[in-house]
C-alpha atoms as a PDB file:
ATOM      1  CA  UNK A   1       1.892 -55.809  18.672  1.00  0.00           C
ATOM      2  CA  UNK A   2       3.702 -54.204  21.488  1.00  0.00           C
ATOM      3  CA  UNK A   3       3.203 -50.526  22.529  1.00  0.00           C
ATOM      4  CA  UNK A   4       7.128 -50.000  21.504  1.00  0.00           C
ATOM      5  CA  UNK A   5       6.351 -51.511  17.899  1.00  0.00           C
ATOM      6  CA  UNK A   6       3.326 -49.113  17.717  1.00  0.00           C
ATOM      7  CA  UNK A   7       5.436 -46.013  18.589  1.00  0.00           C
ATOM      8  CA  UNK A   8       8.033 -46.946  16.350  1.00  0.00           C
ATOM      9  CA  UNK A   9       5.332 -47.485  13.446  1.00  0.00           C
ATOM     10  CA  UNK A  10       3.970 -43.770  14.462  1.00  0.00           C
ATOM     11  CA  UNK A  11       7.473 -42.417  14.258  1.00  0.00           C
ATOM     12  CA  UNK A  12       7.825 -44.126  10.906  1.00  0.00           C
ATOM     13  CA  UNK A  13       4.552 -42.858   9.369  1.00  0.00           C
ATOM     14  CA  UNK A  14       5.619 -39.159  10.427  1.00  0.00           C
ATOM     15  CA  UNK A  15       8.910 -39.320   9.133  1.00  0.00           C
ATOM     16  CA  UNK A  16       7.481 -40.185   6.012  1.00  0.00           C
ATOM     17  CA  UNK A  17       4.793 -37.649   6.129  1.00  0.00           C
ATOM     18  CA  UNK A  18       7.596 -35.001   7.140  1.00  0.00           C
ATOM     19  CA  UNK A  19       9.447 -35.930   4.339  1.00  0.00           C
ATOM     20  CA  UNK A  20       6.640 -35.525   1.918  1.00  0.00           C
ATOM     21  CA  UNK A  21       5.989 -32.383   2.963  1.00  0.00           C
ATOM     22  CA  UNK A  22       9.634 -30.774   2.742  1.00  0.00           C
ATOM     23  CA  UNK A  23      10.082 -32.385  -0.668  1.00  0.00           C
ATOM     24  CA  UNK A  24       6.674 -30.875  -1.510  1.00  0.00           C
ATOM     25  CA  UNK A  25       7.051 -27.422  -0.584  1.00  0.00           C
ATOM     26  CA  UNK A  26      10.400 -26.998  -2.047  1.00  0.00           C
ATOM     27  CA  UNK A  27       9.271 -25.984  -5.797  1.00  0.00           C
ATOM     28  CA  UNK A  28       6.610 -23.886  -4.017  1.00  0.00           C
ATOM     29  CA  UNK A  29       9.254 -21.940  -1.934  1.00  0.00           C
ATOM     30  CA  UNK A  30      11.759 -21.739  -5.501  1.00  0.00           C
ATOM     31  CA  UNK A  31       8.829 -20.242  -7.397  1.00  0.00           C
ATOM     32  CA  UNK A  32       7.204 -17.976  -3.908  1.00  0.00           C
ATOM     33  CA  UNK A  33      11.063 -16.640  -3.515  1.00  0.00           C
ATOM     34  CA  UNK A  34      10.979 -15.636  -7.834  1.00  0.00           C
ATOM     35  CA  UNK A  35       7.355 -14.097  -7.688  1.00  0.00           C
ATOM     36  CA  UNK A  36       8.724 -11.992  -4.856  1.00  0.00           C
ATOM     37  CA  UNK A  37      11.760 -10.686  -6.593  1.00  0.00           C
ATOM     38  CA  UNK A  38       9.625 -10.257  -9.622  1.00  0.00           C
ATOM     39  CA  UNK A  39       6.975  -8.118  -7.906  1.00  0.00           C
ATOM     40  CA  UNK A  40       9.886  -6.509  -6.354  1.00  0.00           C
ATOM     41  CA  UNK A  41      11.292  -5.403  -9.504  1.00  0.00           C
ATOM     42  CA  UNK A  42       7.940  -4.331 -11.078  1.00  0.00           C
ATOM     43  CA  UNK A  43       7.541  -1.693  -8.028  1.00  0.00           C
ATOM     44  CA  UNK A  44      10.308  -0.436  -8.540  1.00  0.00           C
ATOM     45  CA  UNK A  45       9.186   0.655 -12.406  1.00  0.00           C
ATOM     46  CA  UNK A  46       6.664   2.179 -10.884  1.00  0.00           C
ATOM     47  CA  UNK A  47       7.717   5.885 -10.649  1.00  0.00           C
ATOM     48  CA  UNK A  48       9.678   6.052 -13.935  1.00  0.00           C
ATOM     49  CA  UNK A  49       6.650   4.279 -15.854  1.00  0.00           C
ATOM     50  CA  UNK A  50       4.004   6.739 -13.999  1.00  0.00           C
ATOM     51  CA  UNK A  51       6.907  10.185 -15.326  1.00  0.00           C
ATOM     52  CA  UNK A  52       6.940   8.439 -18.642  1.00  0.00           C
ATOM     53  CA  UNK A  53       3.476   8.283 -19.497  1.00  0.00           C
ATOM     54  CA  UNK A  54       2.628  11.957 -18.264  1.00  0.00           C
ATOM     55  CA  UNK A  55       5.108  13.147 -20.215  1.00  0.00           C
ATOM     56  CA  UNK A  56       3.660  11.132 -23.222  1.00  0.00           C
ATOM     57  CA  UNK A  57       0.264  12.848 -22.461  1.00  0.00           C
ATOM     58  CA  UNK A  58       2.059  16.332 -21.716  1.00  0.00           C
ATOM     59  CA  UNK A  59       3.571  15.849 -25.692  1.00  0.00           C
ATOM     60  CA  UNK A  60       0.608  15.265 -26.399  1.00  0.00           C
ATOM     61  CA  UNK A  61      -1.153  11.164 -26.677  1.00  0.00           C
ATOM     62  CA  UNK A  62      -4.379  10.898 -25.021  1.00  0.00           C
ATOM     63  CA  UNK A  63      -4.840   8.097 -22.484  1.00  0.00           C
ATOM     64  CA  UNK A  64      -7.023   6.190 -24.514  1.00  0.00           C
ATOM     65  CA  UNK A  65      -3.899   6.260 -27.490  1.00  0.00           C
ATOM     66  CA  UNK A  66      -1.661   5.192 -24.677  1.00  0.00           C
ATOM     67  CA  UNK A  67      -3.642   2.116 -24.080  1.00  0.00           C
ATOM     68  CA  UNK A  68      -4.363   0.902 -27.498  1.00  0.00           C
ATOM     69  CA  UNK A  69      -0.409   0.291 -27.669  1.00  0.00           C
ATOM     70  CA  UNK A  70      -0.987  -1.322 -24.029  1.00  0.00           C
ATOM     71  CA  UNK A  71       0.164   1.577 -22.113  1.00  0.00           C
ATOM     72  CA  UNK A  72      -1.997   1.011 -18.978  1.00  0.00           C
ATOM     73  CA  UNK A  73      -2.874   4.434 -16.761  1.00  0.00           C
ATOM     74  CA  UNK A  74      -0.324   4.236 -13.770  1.00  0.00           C
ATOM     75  CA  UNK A  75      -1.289   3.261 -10.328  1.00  0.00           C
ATOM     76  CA  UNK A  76       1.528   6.181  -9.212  1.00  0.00           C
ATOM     77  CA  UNK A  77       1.449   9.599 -10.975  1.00  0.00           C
ATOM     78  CA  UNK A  78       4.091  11.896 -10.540  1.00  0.00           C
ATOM     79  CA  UNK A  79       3.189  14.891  -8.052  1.00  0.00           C
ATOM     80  CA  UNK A  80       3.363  18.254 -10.447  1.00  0.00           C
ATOM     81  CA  UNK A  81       4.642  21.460  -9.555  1.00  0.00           C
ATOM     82  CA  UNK A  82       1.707  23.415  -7.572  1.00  0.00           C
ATOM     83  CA  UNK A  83       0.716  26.508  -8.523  1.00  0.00           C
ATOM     84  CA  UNK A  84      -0.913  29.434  -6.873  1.00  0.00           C
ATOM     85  CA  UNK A  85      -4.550  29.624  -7.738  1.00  0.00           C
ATOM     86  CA  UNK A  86      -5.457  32.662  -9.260  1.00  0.00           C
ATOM     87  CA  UNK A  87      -7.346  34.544  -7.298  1.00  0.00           C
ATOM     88  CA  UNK A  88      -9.204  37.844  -7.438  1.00  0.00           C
ATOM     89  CA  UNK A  89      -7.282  40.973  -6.200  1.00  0.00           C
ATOM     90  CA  UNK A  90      -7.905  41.931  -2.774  1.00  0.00           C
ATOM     91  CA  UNK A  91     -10.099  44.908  -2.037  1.00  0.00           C
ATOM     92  CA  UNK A  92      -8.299  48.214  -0.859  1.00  0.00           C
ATOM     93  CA  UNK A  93      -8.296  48.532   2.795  1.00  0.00           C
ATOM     94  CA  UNK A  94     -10.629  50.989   4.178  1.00  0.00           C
ATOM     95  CA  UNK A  95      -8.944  54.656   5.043  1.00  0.00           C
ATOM     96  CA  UNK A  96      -8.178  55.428   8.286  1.00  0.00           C
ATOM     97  CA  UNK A  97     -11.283  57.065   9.566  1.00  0.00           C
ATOM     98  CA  UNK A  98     -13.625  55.391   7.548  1.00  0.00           C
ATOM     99  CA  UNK A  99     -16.709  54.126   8.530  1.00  0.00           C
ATOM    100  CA  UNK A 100     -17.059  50.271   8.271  1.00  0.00           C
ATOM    101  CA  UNK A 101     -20.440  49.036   7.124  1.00  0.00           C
ATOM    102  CA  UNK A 102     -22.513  46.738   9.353  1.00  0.00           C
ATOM    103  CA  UNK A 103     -22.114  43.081   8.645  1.00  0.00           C
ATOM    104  CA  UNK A 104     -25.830  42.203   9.857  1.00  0.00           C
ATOM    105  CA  UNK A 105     -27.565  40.468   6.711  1.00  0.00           C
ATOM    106  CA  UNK A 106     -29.609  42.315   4.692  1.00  0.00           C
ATOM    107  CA  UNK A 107     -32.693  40.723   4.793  1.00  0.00           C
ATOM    108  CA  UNK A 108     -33.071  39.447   8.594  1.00  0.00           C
END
């Protein structure tokens, strides 16, 4: 066999191989290109599905009620409103004049 019959052979046994290979991957890349739509779609439920089931809990289902009908907890909550915390009043500033108490601790 001659070194040009041996290339030739080479070429012949990638070709195939190449071929193989494209004809393989092509359900792969049909099915990798519909998971990624898919996944693309279920992200973007995300935020209504995580306002939905607060305001299921806020009428008043518990979480556990939500997911005996399958309701899973969300992965994304909804940010709520912040409120001020309550806090105690401040004290009444000292008069003009008045004489501040030391702030060395008591028992040093």
């Amino acid at each position: 066999m001659k070194a040009d019959e041996i290339l030739k052979k080479a070429e012949e046994i990638q070709a195939a191989q190449a071929a193989a290979k494209q004809q393989a991957i092509e359900p792969l890349a049909a099915l990798l290109a519909e998971r990624i739509r898919l996944t693309s779609e279920h992200a973007a439920t995300d935020i209504p599905y995580g306002e939905a089931f607060v305001a299921a809990e806020a009428a008043g289902w518990s979480a556990s009620e939500l997911a005996a009908i399958g309701a899973e907890e969300p992965t994304h909550r909804p940010r709520g409103r912040r409120t001020r915390a309550r806090t105690k009043p401040a004290a009444p500033a000292p008069e003009p004049g008045a004489e501040i108490p030391s702030q060395a601790p008591v028992n040093a």
